[in-house]
C-alpha atoms as a PDB file:
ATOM      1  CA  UNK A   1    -118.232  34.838 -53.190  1.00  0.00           C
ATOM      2  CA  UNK A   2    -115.159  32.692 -52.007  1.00  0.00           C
ATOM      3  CA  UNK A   3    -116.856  29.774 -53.303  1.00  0.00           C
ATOM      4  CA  UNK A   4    -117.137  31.547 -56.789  1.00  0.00           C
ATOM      5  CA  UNK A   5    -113.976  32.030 -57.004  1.00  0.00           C
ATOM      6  CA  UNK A   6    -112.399  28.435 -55.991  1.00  0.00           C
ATOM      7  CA  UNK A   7    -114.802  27.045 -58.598  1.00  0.00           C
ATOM      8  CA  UNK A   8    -113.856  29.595 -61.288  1.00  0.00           C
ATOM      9  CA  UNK A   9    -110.206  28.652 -60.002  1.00  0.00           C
ATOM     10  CA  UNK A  10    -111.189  24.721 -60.214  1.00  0.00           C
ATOM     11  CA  UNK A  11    -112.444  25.150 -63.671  1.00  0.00           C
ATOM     12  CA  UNK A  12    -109.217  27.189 -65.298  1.00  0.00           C
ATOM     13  CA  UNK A  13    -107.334  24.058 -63.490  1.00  0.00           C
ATOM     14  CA  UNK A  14    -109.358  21.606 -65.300  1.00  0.00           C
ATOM     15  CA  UNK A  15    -109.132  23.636 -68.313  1.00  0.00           C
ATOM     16  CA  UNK A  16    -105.668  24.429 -68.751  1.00  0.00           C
ATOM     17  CA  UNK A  17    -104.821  20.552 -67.463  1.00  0.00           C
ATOM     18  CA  UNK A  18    -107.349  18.996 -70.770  1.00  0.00           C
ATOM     19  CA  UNK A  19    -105.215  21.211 -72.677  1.00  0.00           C
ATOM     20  CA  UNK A  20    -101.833  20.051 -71.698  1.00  0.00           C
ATOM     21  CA  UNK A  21    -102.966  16.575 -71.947  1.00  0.00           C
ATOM     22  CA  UNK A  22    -104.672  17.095 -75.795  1.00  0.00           C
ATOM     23  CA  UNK A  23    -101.515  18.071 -76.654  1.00  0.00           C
ATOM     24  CA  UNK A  24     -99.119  15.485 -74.764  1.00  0.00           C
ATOM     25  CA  UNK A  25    -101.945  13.140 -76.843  1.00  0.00           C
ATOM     26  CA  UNK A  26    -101.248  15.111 -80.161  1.00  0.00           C
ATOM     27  CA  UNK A  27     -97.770  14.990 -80.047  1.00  0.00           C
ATOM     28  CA  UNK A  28     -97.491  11.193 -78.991  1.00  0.00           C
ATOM     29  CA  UNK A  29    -100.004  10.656 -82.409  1.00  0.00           C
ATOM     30  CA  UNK A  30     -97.351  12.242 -84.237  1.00  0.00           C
ATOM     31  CA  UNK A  31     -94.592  10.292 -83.010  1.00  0.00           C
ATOM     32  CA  UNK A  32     -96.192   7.528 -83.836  1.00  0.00           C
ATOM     33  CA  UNK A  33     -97.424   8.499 -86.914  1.00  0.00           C
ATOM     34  CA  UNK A  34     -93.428   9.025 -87.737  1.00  0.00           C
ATOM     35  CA  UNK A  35     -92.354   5.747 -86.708  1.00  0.00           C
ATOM     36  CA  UNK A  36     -95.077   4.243 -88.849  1.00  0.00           C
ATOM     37  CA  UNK A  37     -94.332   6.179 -92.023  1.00  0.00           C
ATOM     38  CA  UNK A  38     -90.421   6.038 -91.131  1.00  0.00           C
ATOM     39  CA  UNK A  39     -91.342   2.059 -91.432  1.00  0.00           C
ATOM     40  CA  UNK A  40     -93.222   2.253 -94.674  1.00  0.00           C
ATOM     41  CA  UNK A  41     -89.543   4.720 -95.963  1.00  0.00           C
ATOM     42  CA  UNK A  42     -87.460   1.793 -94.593  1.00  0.00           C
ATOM     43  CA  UNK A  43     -85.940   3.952 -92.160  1.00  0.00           C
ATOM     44  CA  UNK A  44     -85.134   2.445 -88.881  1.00  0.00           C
ATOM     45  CA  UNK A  45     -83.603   3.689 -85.753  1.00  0.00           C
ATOM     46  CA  UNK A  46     -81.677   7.082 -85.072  1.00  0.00           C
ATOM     47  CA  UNK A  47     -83.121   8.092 -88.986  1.00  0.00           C
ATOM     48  CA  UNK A  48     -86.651   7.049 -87.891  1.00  0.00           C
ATOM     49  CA  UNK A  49     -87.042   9.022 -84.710  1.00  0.00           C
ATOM     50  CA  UNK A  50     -85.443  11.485 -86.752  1.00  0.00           C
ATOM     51  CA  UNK A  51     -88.081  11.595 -88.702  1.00  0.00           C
ATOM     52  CA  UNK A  52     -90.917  10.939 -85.820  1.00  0.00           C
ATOM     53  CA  UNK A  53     -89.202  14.467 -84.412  1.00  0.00           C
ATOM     54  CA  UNK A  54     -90.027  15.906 -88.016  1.00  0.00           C
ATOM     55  CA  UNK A  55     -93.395  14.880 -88.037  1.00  0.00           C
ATOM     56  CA  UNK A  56     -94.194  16.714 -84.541  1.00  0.00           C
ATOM     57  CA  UNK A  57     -92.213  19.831 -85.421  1.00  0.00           C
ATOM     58  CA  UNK A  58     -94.626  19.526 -89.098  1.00  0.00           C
ATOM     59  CA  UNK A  59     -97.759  20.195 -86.426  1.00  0.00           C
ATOM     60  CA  UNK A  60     -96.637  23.113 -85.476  1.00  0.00           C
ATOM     61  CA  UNK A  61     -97.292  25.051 -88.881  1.00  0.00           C
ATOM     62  CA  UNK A  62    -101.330  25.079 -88.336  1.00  0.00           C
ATOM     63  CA  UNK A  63    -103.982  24.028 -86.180  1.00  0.00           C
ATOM     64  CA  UNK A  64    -105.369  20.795 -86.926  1.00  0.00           C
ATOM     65  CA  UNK A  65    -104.368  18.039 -88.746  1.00  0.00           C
ATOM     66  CA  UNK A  66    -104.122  18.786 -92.591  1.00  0.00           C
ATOM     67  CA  UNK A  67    -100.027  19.988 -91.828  1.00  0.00           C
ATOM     68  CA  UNK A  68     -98.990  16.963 -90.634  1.00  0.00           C
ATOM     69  CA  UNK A  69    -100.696  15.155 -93.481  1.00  0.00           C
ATOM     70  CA  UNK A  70     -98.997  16.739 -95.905  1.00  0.00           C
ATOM     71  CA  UNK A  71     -95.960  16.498 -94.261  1.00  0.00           C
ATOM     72  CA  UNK A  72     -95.938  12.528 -94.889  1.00  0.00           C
ATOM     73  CA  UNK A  73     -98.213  11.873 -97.992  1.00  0.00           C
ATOM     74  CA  UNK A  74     -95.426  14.421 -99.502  1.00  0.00           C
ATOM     75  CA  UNK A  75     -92.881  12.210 -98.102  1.00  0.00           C
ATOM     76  CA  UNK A  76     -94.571   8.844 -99.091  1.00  0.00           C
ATOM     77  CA  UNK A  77     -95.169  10.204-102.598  1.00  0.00           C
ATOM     78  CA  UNK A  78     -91.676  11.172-103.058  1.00  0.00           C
ATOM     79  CA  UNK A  79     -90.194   8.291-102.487  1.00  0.00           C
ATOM     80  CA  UNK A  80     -92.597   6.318-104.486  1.00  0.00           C
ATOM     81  CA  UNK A  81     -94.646   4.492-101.386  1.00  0.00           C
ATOM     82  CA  UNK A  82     -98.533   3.209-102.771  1.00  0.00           C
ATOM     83  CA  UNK A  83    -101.036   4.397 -99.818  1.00  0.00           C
ATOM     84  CA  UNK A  84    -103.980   6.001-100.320  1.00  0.00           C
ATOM     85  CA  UNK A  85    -104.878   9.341 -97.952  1.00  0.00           C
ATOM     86  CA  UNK A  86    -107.961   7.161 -96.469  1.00  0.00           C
ATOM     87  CA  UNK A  87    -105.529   4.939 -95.189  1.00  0.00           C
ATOM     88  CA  UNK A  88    -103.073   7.524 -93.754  1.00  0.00           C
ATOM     89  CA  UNK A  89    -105.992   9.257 -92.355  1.00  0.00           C
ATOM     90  CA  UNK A  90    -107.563   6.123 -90.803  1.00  0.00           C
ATOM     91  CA  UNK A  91    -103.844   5.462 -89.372  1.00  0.00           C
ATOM     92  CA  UNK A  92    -103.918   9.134 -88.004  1.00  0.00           C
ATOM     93  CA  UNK A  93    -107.139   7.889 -86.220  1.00  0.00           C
ATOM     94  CA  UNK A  94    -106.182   4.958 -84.931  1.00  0.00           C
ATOM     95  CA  UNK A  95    -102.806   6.091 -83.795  1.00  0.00           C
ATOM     96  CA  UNK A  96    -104.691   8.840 -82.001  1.00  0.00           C
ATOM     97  CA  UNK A  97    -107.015   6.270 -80.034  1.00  0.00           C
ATOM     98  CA  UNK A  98    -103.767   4.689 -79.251  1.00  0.00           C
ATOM     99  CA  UNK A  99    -102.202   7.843 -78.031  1.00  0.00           C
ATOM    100  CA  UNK A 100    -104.894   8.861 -75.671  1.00  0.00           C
ATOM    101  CA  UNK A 101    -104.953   5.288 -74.175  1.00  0.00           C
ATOM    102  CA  UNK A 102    -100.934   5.401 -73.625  1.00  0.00           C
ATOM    103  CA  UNK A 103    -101.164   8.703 -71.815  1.00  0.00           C
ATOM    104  CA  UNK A 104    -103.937   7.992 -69.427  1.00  0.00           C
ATOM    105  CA  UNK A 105    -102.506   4.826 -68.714  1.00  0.00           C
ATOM    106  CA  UNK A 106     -99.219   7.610 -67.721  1.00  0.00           C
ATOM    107  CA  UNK A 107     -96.660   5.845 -70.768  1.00  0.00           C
END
């Protein structure tokens, strides 16, 4: 029974550990996701990871990804920026391959 329970222990570990790192991966996407777009609004420094902290904060709305889309297409459409969703959405992507690879790699 003992070793039922440290494996039932082991796997909540492993569990609750995936989750903390999804989400150290999720919110690194978003920051960079924020620089990127705070680039394309010609903001730079303080204003852009200003605006990389509103981006994160914008995931917290809903799960998934559709609030933090809509957070910058409505922010690249308003101040007149050309770029279509497939390519913010392909960026998203990307930036999250990049993400994972920065926080395994402990940055």
């Amino acid at each position: 029974m003992a070793g039922f329970d440290d494996r039932k222990k082991g796997q909540e570990g492993k569990f609750a550990h995936d989750q903390e790192m999804e989400f150290k991966v999720m919110v690194r996407r978003n920051k960079l996701l924020g620089l990127w777009v705070a680039e394309l609004l010609g903001k730079t420094g303080a204003d852009a990871e200003a605006y990389a902290k509103e981006v994160i904060i914008s995931d917290m709305e809903e799960k998934g990804d559709e609030d933090v889309f809509r957070k910058v297409r409505g922010d690249l459409d308003a101040a007149n920026v050309e770029m279509s969703d497939h390519r913010v959405r392909r960026q998203m992507e990307e930036l999250l391959a990049s993400a994972r690879e920065q926080i395994a790699a402990g940055n």
